[in-house]
C-alpha atoms as a PDB file:
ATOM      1  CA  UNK A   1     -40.316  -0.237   7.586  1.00  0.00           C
ATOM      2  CA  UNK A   2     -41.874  -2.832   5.776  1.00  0.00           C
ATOM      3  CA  UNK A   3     -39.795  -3.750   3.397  1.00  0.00           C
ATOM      4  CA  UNK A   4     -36.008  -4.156   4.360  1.00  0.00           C
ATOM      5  CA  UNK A   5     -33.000  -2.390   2.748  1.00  0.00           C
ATOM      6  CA  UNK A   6     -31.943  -4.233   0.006  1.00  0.00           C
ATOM      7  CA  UNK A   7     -27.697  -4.707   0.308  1.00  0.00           C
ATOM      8  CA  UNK A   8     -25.474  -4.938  -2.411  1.00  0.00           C
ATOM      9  CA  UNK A   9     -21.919  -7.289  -1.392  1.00  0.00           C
ATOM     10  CA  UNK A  10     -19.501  -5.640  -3.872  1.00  0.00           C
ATOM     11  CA  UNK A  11     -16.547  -6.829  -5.188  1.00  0.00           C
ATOM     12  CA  UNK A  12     -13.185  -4.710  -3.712  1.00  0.00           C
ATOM     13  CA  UNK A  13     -10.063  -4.631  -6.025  1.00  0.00           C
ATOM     14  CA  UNK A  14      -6.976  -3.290  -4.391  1.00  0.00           C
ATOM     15  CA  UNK A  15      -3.361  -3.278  -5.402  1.00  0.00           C
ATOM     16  CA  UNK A  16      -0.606  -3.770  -2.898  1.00  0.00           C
ATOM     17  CA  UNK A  17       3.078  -2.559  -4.188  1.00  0.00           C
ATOM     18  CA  UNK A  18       5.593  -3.820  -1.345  1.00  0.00           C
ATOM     19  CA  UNK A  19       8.686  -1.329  -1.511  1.00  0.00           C
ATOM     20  CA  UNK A  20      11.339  -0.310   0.426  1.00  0.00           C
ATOM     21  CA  UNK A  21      11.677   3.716   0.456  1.00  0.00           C
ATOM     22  CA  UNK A  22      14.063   5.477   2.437  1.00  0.00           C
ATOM     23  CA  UNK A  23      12.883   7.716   5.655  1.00  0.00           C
ATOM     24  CA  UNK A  24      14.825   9.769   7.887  1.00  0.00           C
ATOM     25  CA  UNK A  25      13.993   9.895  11.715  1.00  0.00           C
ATOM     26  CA  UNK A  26      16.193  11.877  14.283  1.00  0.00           C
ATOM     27  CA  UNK A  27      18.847  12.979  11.625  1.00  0.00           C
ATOM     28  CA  UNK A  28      18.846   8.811  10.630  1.00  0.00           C
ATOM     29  CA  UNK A  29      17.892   7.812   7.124  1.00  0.00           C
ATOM     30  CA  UNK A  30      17.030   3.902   7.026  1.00  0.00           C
ATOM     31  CA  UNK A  31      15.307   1.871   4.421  1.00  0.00           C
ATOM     32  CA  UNK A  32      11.593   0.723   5.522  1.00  0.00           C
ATOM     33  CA  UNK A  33       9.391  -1.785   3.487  1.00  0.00           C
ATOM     34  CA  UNK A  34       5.959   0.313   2.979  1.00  0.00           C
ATOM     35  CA  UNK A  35       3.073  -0.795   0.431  1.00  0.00           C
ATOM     36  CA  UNK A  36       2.583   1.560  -2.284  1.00  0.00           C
ATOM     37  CA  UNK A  37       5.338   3.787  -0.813  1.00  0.00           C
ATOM     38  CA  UNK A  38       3.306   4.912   2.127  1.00  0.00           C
ATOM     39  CA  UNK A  39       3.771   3.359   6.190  1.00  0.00           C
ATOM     40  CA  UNK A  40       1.747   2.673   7.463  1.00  0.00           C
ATOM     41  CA  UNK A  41      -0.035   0.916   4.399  1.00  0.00           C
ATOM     42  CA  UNK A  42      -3.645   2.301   2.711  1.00  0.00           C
ATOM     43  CA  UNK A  43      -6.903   1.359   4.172  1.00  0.00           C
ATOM     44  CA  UNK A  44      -8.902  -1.195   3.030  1.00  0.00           C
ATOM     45  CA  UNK A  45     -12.834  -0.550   3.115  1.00  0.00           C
ATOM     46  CA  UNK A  46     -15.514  -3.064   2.848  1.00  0.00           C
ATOM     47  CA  UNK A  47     -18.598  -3.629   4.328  1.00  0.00           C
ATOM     48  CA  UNK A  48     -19.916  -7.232   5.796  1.00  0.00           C
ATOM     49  CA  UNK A  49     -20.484  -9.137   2.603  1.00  0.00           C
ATOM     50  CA  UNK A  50     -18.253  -7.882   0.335  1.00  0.00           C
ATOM     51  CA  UNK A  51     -15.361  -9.673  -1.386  1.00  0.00           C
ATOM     52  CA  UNK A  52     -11.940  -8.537  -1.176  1.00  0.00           C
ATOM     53  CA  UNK A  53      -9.231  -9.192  -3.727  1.00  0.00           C
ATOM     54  CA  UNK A  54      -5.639  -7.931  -2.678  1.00  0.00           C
ATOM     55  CA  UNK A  55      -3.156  -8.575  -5.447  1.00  0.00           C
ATOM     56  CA  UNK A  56       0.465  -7.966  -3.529  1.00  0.00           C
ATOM     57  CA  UNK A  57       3.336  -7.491  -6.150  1.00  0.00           C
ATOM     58  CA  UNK A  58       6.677  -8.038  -3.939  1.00  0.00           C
ATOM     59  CA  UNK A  59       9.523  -5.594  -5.132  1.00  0.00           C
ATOM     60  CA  UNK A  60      11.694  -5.634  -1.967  1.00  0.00           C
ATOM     61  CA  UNK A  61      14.468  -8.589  -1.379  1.00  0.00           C
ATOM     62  CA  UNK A  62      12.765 -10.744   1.082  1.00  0.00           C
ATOM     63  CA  UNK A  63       9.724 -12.391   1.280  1.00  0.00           C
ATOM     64  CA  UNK A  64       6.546 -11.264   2.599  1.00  0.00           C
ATOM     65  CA  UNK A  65       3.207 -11.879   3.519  1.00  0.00           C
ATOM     66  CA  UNK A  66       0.247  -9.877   5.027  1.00  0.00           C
ATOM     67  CA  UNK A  67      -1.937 -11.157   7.730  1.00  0.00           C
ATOM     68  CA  UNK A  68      -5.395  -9.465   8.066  1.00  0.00           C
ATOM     69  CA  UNK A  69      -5.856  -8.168  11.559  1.00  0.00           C
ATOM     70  CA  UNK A  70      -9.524  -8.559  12.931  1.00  0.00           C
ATOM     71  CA  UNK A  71     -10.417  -9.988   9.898  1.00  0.00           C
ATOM     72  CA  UNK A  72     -12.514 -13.480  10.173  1.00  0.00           C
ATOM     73  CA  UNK A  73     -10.948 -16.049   8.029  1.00  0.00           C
ATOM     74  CA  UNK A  74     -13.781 -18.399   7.856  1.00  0.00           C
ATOM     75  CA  UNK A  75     -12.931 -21.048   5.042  1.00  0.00           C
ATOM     76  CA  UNK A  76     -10.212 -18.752   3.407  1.00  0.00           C
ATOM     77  CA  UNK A  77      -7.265 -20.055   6.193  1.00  0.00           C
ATOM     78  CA  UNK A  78      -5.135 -19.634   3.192  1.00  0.00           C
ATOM     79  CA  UNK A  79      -5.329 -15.723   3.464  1.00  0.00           C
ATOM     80  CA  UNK A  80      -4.677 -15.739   6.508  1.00  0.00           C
ATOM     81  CA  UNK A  81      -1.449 -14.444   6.361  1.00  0.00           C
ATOM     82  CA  UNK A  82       1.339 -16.059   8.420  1.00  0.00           C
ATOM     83  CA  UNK A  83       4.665 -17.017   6.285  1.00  0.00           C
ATOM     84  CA  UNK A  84       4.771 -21.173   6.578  1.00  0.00           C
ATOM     85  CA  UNK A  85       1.862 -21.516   8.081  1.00  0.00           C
ATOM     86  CA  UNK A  86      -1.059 -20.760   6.766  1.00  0.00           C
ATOM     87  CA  UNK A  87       0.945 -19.752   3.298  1.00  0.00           C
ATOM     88  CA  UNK A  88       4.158 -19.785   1.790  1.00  0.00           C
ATOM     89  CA  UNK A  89       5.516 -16.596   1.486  1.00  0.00           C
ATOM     90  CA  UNK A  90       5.386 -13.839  -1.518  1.00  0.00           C
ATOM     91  CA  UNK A  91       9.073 -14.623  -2.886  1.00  0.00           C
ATOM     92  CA  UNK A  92      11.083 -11.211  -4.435  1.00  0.00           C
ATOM     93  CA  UNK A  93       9.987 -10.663  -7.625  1.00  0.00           C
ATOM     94  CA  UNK A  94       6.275 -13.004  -7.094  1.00  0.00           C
ATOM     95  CA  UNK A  95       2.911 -11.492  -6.896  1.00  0.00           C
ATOM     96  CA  UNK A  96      -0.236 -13.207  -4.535  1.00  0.00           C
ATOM     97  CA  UNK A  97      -4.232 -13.024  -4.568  1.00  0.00           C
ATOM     98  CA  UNK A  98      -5.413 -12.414  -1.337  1.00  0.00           C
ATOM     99  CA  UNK A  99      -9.177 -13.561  -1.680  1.00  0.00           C
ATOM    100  CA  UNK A 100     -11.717 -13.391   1.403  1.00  0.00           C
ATOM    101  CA  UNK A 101     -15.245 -12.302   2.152  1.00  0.00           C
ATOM    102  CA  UNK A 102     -16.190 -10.208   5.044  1.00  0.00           C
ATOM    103  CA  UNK A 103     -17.754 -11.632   7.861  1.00  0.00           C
ATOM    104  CA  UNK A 104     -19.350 -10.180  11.265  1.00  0.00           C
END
């Protein structure tokens, strides 16, 4: 081929609701915290490039935050994920931007 494929990096929006939702297991109904109602959570799909924007609303009583398995954080630390130490935690009632480009 003499000319190579030309590759759009897109922009992916997403929307993370963290709820609890009841689930019952063995005849035992407990309260689990699942985004968007579903547990595991949705998958995320991006290609190398491509910017993704997570906004996570938090509706449970604790605070939360998401870190990205296998995902490079190269100059976005800060989306890392871990509660105190790469971010402060998503506080009951408080929303976040997760912002980070895909990287190989």
């Amino acid at each position: 081929c003499l000319f190579p494929a030309v590759v759009e990096c897109r922009i992916r929006h997403y929307k993370f609701n963290v709820v609890t939702k009841n689930t019952t297991r063995l005849c035992s109904t407990k309260p689990i915290v699942t985004v968007n109602g579903r547990f595991p959570g949705p998958t995320l799909y991006a290609r190398e490039g491509d910017t993704v924007l997570v906004k996570v609303v938090n509706h449970v009583k604790y605070n939360v935050s998401i870190h990205w398995h296998g995902i490079r954080q190269i100059r976005t630390g800060w989306a890392d994920g871990p509660a105190y130490i790469t971010q402060c935690p998503i506080q009951p009632g408080q929303s976040y931007i997760y912002n980070f480009t895909i990287t190989g």
